[in-house]
Protein backbone atom coordinates (compact mmCIF):
# COMPACT_ATOMS: atom_id res chain seq x y z
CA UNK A 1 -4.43 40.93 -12.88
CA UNK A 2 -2.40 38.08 -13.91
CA UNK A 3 -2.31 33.97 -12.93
CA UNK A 4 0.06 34.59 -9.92
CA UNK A 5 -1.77 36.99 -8.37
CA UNK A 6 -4.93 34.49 -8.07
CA UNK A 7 -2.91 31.78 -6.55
CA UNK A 8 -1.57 29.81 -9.20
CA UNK A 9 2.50 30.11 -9.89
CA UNK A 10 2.93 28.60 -13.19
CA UNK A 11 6.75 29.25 -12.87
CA UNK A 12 6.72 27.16 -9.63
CA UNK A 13 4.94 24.04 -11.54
CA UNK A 14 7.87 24.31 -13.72
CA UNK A 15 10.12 24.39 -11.59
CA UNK A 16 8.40 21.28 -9.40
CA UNK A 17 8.60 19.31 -12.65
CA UNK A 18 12.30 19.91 -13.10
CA UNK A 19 12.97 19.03 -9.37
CA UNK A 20 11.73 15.59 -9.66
CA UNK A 21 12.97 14.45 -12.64
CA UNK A 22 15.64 12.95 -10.80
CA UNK A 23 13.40 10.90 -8.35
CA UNK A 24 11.38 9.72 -11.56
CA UNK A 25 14.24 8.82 -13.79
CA UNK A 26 15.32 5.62 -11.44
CA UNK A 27 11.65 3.71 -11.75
CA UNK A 28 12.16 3.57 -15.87
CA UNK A 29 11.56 0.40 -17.16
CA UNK A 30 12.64 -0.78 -20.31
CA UNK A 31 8.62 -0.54 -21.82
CA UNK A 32 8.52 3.02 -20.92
CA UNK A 33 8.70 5.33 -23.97
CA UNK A 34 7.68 8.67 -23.48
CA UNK A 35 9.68 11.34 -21.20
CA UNK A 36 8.38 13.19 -18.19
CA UNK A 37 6.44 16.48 -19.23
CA UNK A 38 4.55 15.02 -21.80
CA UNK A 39 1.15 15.10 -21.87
CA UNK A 40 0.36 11.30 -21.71
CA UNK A 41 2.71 8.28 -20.47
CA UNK A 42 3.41 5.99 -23.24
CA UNK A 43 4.35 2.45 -21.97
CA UNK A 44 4.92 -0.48 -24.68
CA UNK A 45 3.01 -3.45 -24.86
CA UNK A 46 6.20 -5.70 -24.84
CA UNK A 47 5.38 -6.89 -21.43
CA UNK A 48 2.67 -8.71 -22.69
CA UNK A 49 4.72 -11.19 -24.96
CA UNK A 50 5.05 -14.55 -24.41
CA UNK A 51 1.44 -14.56 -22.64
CA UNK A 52 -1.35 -17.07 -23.38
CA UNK A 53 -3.86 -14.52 -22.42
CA UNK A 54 -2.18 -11.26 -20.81
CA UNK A 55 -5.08 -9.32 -18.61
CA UNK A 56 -4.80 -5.97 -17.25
CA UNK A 57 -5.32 -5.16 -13.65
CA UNK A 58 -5.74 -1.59 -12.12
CA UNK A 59 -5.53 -0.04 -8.85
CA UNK A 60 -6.20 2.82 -7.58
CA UNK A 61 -6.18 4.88 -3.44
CA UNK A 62 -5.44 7.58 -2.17
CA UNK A 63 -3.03 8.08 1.22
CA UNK A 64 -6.09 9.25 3.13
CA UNK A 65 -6.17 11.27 6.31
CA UNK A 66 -2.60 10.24 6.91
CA UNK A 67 -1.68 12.96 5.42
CA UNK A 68 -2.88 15.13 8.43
CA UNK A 69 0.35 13.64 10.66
CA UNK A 70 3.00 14.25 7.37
CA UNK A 71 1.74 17.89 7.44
CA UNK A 72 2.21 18.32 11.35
CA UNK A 73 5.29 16.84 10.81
CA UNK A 74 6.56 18.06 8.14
CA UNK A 75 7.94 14.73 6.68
CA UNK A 76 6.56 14.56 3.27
CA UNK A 77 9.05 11.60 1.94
CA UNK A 78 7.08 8.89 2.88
CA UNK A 79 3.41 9.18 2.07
CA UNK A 80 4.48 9.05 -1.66
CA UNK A 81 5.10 4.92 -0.99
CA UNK A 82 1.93 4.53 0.76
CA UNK A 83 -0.09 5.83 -2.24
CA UNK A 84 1.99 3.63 -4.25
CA UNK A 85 1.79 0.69 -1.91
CA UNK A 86 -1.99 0.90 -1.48
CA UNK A 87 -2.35 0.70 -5.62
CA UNK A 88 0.24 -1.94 -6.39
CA UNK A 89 -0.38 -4.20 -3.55
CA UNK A 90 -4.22 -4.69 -4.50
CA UNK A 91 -2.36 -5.37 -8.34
CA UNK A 92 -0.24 -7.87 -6.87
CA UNK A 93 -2.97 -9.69 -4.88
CA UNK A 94 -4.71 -11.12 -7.89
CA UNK A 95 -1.52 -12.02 -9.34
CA UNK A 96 -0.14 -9.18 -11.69
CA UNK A 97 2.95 -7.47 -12.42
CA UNK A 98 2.68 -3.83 -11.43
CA UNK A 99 3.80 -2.15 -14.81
CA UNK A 100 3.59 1.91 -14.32
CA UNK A 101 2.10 4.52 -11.91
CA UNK A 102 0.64 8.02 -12.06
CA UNK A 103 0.52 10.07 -9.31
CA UNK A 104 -2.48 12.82 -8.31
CA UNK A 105 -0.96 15.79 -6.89
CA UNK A 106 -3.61 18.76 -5.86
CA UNK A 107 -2.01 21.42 -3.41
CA UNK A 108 -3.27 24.71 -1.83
CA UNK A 109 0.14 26.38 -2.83
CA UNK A 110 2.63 24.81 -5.01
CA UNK A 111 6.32 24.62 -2.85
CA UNK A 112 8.48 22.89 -5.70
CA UNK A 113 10.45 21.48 -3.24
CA UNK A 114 7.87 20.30 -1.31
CA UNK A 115 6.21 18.60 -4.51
CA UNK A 116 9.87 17.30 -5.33
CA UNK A 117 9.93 15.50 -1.89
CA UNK A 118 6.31 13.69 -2.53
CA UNK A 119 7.26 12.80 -5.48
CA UNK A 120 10.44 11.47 -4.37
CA UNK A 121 8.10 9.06 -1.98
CA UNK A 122 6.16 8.41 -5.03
CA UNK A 123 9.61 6.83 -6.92
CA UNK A 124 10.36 5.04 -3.89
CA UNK A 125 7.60 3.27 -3.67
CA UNK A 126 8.15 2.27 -7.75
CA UNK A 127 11.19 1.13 -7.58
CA UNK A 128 10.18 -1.00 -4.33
CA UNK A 129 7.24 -2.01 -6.45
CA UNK A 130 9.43 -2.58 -10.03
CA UNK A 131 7.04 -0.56 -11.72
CA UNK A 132 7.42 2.80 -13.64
CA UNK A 133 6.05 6.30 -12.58
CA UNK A 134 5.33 7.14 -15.77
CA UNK A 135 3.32 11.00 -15.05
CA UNK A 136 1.16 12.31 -12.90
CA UNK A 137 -0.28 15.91 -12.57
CA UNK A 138 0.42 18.62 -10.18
CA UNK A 139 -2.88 20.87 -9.48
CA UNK A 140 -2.51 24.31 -7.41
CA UNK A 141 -5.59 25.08 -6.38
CA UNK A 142 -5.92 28.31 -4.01
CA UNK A 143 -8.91 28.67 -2.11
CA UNK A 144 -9.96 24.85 -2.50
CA UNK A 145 -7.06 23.79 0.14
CA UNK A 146 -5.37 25.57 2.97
CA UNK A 147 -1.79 26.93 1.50
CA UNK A 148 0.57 24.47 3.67
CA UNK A 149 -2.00 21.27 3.02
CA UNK A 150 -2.40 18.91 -0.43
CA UNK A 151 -3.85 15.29 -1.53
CA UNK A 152 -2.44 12.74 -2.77
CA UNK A 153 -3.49 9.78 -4.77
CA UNK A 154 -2.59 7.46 -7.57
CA UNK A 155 -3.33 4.65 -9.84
CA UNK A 156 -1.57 1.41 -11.21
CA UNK A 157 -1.56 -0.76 -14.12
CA UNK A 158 -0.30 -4.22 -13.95
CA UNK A 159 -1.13 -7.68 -15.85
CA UNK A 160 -1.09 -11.20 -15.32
CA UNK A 161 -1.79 -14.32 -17.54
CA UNK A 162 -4.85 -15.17 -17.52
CA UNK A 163 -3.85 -18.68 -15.66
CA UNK A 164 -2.07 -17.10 -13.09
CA UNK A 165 -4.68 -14.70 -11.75
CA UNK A 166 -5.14 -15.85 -8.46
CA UNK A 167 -8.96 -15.67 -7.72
CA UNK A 168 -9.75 -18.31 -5.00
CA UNK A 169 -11.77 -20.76 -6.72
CA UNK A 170 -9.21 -23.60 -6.06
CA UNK A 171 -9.71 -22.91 -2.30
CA UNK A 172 -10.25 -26.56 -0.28
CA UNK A 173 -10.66 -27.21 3.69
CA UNK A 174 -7.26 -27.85 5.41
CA UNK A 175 -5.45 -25.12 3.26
CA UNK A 176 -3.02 -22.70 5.65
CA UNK A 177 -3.20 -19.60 6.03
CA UNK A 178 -0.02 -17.36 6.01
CA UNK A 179 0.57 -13.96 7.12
CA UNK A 180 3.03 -11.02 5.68
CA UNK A 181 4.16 -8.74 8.12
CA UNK A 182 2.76 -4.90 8.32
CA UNK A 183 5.12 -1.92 9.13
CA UNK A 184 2.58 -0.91 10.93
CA UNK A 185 -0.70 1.25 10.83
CA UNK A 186 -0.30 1.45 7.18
CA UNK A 187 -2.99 3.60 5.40
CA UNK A 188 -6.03 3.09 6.91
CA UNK A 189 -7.86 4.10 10.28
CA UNK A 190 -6.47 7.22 10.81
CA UNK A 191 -9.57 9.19 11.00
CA UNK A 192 -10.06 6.91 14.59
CA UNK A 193 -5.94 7.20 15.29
CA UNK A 194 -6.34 11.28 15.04
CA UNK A 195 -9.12 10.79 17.62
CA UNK A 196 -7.37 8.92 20.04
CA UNK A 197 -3.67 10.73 19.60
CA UNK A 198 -3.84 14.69 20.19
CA UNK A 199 -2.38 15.84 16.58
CA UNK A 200 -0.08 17.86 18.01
CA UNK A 201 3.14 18.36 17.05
CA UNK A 202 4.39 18.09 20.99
CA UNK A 203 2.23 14.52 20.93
CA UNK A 204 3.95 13.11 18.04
CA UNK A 205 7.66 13.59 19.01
CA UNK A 206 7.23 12.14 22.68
CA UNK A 207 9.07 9.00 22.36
CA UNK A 208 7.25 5.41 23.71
CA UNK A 209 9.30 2.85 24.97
CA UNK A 210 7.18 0.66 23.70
CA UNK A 211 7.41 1.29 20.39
CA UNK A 212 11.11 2.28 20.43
CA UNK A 213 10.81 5.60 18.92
CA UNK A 214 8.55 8.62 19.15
CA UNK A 215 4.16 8.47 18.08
CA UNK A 216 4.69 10.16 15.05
CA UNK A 217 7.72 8.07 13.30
CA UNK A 218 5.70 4.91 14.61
CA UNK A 219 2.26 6.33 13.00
CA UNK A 220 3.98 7.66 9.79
CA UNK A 221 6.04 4.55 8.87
CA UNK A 222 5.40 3.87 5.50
CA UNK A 223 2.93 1.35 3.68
CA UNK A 224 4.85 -2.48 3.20
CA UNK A 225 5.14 -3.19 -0.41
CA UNK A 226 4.60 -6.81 -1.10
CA UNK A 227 5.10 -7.02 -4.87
CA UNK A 228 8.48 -8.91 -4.70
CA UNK A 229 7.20 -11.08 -1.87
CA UNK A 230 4.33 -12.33 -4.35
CA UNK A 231 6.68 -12.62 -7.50
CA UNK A 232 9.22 -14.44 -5.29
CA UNK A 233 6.76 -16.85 -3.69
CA UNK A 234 5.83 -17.64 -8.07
CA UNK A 235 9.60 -18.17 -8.65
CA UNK A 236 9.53 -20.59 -5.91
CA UNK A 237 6.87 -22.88 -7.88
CA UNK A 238 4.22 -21.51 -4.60
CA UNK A 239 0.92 -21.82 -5.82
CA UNK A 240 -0.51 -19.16 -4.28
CA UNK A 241 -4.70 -20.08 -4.10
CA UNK A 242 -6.27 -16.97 -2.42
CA UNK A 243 -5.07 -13.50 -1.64
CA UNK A 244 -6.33 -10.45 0.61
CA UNK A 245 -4.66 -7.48 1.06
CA UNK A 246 -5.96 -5.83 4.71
CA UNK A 247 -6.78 -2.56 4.48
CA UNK A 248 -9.48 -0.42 5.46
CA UNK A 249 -11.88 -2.71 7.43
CA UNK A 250 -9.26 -4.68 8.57
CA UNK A 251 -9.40 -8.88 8.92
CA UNK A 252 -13.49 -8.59 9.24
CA UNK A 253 -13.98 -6.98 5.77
CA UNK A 254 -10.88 -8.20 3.64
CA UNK A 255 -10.14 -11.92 4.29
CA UNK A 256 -13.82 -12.50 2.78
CA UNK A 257 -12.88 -11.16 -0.16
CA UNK A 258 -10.51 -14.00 -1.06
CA UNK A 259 -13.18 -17.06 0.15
CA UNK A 260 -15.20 -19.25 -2.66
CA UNK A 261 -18.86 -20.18 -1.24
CA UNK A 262 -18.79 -22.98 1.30
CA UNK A 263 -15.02 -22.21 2.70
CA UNK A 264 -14.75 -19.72 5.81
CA UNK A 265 -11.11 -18.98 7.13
CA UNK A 266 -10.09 -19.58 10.70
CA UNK A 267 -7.39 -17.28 12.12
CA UNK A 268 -5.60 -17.29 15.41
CA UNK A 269 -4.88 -13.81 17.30
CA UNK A 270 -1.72 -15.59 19.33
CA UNK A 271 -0.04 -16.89 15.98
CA UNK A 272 1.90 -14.14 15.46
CA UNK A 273 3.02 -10.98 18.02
CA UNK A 274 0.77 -8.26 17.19
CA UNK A 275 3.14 -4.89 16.72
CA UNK A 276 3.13 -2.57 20.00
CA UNK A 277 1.75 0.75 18.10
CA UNK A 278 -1.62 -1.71 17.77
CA UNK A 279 -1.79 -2.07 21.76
CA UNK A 280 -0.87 1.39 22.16
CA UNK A 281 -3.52 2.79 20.31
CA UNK A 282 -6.25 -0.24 21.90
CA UNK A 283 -5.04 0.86 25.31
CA UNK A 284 -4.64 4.50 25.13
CA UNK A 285 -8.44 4.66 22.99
CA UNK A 286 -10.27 2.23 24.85
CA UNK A 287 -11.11 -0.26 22.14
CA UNK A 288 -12.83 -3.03 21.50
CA UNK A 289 -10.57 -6.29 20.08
CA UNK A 290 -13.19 -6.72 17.53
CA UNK A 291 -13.18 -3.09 16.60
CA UNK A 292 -9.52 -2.82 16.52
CA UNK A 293 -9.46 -6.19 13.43
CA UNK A 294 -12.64 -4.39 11.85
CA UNK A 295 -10.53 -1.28 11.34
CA UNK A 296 -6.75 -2.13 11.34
CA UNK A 297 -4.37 -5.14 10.03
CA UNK A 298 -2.87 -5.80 13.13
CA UNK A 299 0.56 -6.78 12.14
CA UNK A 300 0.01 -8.24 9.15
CA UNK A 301 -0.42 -6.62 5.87
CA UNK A 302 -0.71 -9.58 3.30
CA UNK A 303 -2.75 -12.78 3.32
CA UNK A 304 -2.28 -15.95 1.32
CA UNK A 305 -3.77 -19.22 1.33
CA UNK A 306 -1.41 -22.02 0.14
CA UNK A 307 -1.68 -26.15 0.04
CA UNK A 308 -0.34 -27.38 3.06
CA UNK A 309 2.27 -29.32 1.26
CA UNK A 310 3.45 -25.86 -0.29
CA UNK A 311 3.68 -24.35 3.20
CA UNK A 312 7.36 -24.42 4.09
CA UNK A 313 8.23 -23.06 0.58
CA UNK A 314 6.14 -20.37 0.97
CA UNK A 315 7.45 -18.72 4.37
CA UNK A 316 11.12 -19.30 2.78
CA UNK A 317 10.14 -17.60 -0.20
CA UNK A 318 8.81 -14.75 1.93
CA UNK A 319 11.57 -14.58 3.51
CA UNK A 320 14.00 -14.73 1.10
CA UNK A 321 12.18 -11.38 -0.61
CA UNK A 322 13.06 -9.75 2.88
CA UNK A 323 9.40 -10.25 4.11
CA UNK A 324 8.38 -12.27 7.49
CA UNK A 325 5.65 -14.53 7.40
CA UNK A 326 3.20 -16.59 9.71
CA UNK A 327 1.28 -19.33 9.62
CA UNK A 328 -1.75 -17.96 11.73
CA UNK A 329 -4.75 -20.14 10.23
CA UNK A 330 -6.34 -22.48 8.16
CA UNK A 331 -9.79 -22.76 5.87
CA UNK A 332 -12.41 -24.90 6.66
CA UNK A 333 -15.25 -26.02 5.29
CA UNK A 334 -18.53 -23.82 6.29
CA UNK A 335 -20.70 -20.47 5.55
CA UNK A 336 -18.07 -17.98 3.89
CA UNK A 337 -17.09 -15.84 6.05
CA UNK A 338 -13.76 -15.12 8.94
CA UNK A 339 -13.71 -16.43 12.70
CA UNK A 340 -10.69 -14.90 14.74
CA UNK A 341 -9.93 -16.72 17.76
């Protein structure tokens, strides 16, 4: 009786290891100072110079039930930027620099190429985020999940100066509201999605003129990373008040988050075109408009709340980090809280 024969192929976590040293090697920043393999990430403390008061923010998701479509499909390249995105993004929202990322691997069977191609999501989504991937860990555990099915989740470090952490309390009535575009679905809902798609592999590859490609490339499209979109919106001189990143419980749950007592936030539904794989999924599910904006972001990933004076240089500096933005409300004064109309 040996390792192997219980489930676990140390040779094949070897091998995974050398496979995506490649994808790791292009997130190295110049902070990082320990190699992949070891058995802790070292990352200097040079980014911190020059700060009045450096603070540390930390994120940390998982890719969810997401993961069900990537395993039907067979497309494991992607969800590596979502766990990313969904840790960096929340960084970025209170106004830090995402510095490094580790990565949560736990697999029924370990397929080193398989791992390789996760991982190679995982990179992706730290060079999109300018942050290192600095380790992670790889568990094969047999008999916990099915061979062909794994998890996947992650956490990030970032900092800000302490003045720069954007936490709301500057919030005033007549500020706008601007929107980042989503790519989609993103990360969350898909425990409702898989109950209104059949998760079949047939259902997935029928194409939707609609959505100008098939379900499953529409459903699967990767998390938006908005780090550069925040960093270039600070270059610009944007003060950026309040932030919300929507995720799981959609505009209902998230835009509060970002509100000071006595200021609500006032959003309009027809400010921006809501993304056809939204209406698809209201349509072909039968639900609710308030539902769908408890549950989903509806098109837009990213809200910030700017002076209105800052307004044009905000949706330029959006755009110019390859972003779109909206103007789809303002805050008023009143009971905190969000009123879509």
């Amino acid at each position: 009786m040996d390792y192997k024969s219980a489930g676990v192929d140390i040779e094949a976590g070897y091998k995974s290891v050398e496979l995506m040293k490649e994808h790791v090697k292009g997130t190295m920043r110049p902070e990082v100072m320990t190699n992949l393999g070891g058995f802790s990430g070292a990352f200097s403390a040079a980014a911190l110079k020059g700060m009045e008061h450096p603070v540390l923010l930390s994120g940390t998701d998982g890719v969810g039930t997401k993961l069900k479509l990537a395993f039907i499909m067979d497309k494991n390249d992607t969800v590596g930027i979502d766990c990313v995105a969904m840790c960096v993004n929340d960084v970025a929202c209170a106004g830090g620099e995402p510095l490094f990322f580790l990565d949560y691997i736990a697999c029924g069977k370990n397929y080193p190429e398989k791992i390789a191609d996760i991982v190679k999501g995982v990179a992706e989504g730290c060079r999109q985020a300018e942050c290192a991937l600095i380790g992670g860990e790889t568990a094969e555990m047999p008999g916990f999940y099915p061979v062909d099915e794994y998890d996947l989740a992650g956490f990030a470090v970032g900092v800000a100066d302490e003045k720069d952490i954007i936490s709301g309390k500057d919030l005033a009535a007549g500020d706008v509201l601007i929107g980042m575009a989503s790519s989609g679905v993103h990360s969350n809902g898909f425990s409702l999605v898989r109950k209104v798609f059949p998760m079949t592999k047939e259902a997935l590859d029928t194409y939707y003129d609609e959505l100008g490609t098939t379900l499953g490339e529409a459903l699967i499209a990767p998390t938006k990373i908005y780090v550069k979109a925040l960093k270039s919106l600070k270059n610009a001189g944007v003060r950026v008040l309040a932030c919300s990143h929507i995720t799981g419980g959609g505009f209902y749950e998230n835009v509060p988050r970002m509100l000071k007592e006595g200021t609500r936030a006032v959003i309009k539904k027809d400010s921006y075109e809501v993304p056809a794989i939204f209406r698809l999924l209201q349509k072909t599910g039968d639900i609710e408009d308030h539902m769908m904006y408890n549950t989903y972001n509806m098109g837009i990933g990213m809200v910030i709340a700017v002076r209105p004076e800052d307004k044009d240089a905000a949706l330029a500096a959006i755009e110019a980090a390859g972003e779109k933005g909206f103007v789809i409300g303002c805050i008023e004064a009143g009971e905190k809280g969000v009123e879509l109309v």
